[in-house]
C-alpha atoms as a PDB file:
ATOM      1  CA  UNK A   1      -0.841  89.663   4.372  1.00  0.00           C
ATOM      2  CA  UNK A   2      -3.357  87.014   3.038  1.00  0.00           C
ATOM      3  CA  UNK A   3      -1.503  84.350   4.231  1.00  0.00           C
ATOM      4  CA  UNK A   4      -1.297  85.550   7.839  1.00  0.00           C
ATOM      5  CA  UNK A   5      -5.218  86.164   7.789  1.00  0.00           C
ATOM      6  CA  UNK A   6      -5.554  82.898   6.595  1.00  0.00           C
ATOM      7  CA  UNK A   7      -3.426  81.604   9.703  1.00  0.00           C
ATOM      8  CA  UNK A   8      -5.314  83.707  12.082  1.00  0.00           C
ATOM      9  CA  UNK A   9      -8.664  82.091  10.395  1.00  0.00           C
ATOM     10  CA  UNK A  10      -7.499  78.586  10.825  1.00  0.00           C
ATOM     11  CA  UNK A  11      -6.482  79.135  14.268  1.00  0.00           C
ATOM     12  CA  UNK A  12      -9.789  80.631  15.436  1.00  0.00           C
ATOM     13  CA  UNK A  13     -11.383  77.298  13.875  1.00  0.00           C
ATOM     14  CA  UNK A  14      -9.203  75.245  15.601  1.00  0.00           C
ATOM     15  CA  UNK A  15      -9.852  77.300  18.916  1.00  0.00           C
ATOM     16  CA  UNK A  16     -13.645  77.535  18.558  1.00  0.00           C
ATOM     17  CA  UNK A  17     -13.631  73.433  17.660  1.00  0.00           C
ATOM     18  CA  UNK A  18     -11.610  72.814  20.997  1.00  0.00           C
ATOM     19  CA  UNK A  19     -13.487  74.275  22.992  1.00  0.00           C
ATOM     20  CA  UNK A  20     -16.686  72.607  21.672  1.00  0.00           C
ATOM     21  CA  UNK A  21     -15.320  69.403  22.391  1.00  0.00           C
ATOM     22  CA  UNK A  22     -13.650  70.316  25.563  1.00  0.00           C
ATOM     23  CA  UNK A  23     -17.419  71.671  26.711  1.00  0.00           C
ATOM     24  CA  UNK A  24     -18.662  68.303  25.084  1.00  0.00           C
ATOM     25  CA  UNK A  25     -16.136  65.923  27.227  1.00  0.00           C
ATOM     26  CA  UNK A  26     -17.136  67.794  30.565  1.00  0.00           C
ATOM     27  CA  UNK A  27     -20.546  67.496  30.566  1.00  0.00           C
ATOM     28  CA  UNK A  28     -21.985  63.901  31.684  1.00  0.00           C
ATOM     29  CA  UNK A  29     -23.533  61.544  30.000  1.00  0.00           C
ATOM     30  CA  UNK A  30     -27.617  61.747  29.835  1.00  0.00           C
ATOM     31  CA  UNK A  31     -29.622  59.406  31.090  1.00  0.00           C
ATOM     32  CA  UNK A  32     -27.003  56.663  32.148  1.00  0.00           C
ATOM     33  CA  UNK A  33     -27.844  53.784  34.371  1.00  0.00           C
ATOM     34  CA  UNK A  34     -23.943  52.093  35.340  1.00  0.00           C
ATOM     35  CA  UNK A  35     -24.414  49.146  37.097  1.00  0.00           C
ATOM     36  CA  UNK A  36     -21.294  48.136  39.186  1.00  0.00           C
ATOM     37  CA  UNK A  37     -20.723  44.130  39.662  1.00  0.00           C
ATOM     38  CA  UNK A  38     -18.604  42.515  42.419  1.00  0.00           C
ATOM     39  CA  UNK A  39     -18.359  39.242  43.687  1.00  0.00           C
ATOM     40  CA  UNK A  40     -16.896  37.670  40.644  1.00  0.00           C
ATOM     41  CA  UNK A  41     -15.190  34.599  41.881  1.00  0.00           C
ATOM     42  CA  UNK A  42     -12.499  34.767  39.141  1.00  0.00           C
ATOM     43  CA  UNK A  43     -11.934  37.127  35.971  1.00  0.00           C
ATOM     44  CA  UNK A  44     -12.709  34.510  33.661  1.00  0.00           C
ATOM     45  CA  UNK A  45     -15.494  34.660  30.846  1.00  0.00           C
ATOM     46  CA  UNK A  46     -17.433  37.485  31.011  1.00  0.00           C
ATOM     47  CA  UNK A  47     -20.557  39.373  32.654  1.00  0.00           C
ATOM     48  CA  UNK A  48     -24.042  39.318  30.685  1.00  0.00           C
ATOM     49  CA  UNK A  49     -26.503  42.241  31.745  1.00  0.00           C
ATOM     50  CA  UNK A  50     -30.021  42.861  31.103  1.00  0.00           C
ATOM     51  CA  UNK A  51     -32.851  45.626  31.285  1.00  0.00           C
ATOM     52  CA  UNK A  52     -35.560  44.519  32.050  1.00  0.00           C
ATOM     53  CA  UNK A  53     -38.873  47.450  31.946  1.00  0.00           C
ATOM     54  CA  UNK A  54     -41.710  45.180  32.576  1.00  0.00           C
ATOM     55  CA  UNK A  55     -41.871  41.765  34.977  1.00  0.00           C
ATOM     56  CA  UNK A  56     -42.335  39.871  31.912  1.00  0.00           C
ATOM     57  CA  UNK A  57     -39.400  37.141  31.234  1.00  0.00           C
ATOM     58  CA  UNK A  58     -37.591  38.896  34.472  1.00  0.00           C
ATOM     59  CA  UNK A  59     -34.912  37.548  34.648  1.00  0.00           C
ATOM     60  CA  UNK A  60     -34.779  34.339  32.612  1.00  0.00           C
ATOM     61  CA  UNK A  61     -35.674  35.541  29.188  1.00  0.00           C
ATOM     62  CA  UNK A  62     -33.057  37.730  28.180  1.00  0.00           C
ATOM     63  CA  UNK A  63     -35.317  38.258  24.225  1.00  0.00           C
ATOM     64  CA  UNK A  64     -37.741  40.093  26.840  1.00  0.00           C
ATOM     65  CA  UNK A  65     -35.145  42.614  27.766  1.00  0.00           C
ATOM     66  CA  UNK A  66     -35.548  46.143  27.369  1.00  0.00           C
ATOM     67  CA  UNK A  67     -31.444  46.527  26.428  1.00  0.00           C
ATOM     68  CA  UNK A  68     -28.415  44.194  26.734  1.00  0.00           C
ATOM     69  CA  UNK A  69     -25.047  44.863  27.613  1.00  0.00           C
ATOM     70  CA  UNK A  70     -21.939  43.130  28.418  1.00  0.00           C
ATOM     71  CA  UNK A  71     -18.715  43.446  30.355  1.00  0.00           C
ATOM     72  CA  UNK A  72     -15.700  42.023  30.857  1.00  0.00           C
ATOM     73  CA  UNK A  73     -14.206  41.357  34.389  1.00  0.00           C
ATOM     74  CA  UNK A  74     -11.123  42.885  36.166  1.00  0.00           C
ATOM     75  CA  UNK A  75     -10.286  41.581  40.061  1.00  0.00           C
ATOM     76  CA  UNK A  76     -13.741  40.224  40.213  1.00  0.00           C
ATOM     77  CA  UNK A  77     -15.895  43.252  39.393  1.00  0.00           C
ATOM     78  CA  UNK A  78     -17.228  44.206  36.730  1.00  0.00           C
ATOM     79  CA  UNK A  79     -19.402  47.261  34.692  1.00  0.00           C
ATOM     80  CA  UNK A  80     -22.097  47.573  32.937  1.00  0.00           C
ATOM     81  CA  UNK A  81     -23.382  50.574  31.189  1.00  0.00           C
ATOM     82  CA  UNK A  82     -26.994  51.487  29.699  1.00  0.00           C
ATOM     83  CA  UNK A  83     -27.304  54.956  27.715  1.00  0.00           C
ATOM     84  CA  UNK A  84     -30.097  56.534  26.842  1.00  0.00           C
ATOM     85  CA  UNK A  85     -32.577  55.033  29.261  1.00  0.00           C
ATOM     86  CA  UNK A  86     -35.608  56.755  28.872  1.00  0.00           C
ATOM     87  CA  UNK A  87     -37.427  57.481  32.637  1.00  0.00           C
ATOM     88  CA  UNK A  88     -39.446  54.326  34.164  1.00  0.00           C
ATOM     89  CA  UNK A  89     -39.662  51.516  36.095  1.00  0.00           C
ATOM     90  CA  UNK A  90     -36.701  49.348  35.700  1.00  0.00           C
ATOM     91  CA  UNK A  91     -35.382  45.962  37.424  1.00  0.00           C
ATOM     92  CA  UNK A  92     -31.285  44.614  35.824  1.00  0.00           C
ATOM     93  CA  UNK A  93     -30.189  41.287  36.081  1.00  0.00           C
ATOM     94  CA  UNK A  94     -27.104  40.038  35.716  1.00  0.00           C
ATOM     95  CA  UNK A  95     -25.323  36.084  35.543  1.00  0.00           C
ATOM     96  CA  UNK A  96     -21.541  35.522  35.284  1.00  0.00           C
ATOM     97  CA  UNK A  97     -20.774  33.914  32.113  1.00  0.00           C
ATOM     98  CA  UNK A  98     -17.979  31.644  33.102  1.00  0.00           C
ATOM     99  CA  UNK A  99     -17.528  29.722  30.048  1.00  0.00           C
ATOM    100  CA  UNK A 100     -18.401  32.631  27.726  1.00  0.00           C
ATOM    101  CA  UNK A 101     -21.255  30.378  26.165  1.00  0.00           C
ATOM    102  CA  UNK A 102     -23.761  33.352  25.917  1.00  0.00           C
ATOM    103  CA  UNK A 103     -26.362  31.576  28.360  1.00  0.00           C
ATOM    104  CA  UNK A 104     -26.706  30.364  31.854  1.00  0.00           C
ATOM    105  CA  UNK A 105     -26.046  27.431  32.720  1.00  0.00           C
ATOM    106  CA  UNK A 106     -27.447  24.903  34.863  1.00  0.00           C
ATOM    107  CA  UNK A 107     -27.782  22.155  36.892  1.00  0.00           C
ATOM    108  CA  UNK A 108     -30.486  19.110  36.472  1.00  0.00           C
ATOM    109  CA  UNK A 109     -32.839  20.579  38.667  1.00  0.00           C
ATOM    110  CA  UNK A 110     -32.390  24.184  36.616  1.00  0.00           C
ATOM    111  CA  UNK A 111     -30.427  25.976  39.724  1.00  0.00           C
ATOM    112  CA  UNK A 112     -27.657  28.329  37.957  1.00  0.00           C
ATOM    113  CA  UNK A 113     -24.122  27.111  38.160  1.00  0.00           C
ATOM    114  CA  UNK A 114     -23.031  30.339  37.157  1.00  0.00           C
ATOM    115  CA  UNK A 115     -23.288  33.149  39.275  1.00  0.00           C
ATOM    116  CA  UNK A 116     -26.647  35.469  39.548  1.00  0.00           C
ATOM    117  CA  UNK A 117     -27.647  38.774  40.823  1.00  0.00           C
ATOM    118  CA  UNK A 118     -30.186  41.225  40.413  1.00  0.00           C
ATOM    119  CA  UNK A 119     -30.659  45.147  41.122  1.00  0.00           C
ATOM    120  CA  UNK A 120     -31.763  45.840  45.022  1.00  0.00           C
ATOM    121  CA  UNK A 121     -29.669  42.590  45.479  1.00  0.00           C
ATOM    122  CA  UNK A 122     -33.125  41.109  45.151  1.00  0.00           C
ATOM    123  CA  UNK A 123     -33.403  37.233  46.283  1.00  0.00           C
ATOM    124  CA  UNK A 124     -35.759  34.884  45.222  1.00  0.00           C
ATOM    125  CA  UNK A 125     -37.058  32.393  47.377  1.00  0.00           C
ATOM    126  CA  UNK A 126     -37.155  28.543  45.984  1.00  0.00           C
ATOM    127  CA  UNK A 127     -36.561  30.417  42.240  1.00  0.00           C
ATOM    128  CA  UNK A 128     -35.262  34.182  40.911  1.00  0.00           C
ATOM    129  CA  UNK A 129     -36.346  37.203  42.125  1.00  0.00           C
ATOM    130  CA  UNK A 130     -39.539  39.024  41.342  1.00  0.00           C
ATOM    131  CA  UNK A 131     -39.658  41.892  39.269  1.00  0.00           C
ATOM    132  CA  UNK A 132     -41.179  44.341  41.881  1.00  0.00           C
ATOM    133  CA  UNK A 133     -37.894  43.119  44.233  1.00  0.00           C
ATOM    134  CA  UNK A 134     -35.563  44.011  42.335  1.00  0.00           C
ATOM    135  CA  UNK A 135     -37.368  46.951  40.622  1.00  0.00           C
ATOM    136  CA  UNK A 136     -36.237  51.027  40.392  1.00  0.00           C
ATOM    137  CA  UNK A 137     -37.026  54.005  39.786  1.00  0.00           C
ATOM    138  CA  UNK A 138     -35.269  55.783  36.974  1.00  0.00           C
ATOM    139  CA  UNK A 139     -35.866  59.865  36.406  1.00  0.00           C
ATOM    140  CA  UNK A 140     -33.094  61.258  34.414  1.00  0.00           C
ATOM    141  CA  UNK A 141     -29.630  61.944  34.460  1.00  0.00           C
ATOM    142  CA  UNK A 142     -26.899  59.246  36.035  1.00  0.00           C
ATOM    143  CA  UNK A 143     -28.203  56.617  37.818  1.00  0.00           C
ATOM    144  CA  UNK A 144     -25.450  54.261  39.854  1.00  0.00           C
ATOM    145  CA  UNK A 145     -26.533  51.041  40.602  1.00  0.00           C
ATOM    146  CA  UNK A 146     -24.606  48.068  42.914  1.00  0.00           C
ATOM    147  CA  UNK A 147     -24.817  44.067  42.188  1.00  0.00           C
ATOM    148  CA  UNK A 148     -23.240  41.524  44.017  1.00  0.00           C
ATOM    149  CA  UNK A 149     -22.920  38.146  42.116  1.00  0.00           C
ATOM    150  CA  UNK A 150     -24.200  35.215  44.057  1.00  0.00           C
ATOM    151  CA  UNK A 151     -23.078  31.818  43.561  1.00  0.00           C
ATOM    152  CA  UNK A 152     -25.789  29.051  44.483  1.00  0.00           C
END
């Protein structure tokens, strides 16, 4: 008789810790900004992304970034994924890391030879983007964002 109350026991743990984790897998991920990235030109190296919450080193200076994160490529797209984003003012910006260096590289004249984008698809004119171009609103919840790589 113990052994079957012990069975019954074990079972209702198991049931009770399944269906905690089955509620836990349904439920979305807070405050999530995924950033899709197409254009790639080729699947080689890898994608470099960066958060950005002020205009400050946007979107050269990658040590003035709010978060970092980096992706690898598949049929020339790519994903990148920030959790726990707290709500604010946000601009990403993105380079294709080619020769998986960790940095952009560039010509003489400092124009990327890798490609670039930026969040609103924000262009620069003679130089990168602005801040307030490619900048966003973030509230709460899952926020999807689109990039397409452009090669200069």
């Amino acid at each position: 008789m113990l052994t079957i109350l012990r069975a019954r026991a074990s079972i209702g743990t198991l049931l009770v810790v399944a269906a905690v984790a089955l509620s836990q897998a349904q439920q979305p991920q807070v405050n999530l900004l995924h950033v899709a990235i197409d254009g790639l030109r080729n699947d080689t190296g890898q994608v470099l992304c960066a958060l950005f919450s002020s205009a400050e080193g946007f979107p050269k200076s990658g040590t003035k970034a709010a978060a970092h994160a980096t992706s690898q490529i598949s049929h020339g797209q790519a994903v990148c994924e920030f959790p726990g984003i707290a709500p604010g003012t946000y601009a990403v910006s993105v380079f294709h890391d080619e020769n998986s260096n960790g940095k952009m590289d560039t010509n003489f004249m400092g124009i990327p030879r890798e490609g670039v984008g930026a969040s609103n698809n924000a262009k620069g004119h003679f130089g990168p983007p602005k801040f307030d171009a490619a900048a966003f609103q973030f509230s709460r919840g899952r926020l999807d964002l689109k990039i397409t790589i452009n090669y200069l």
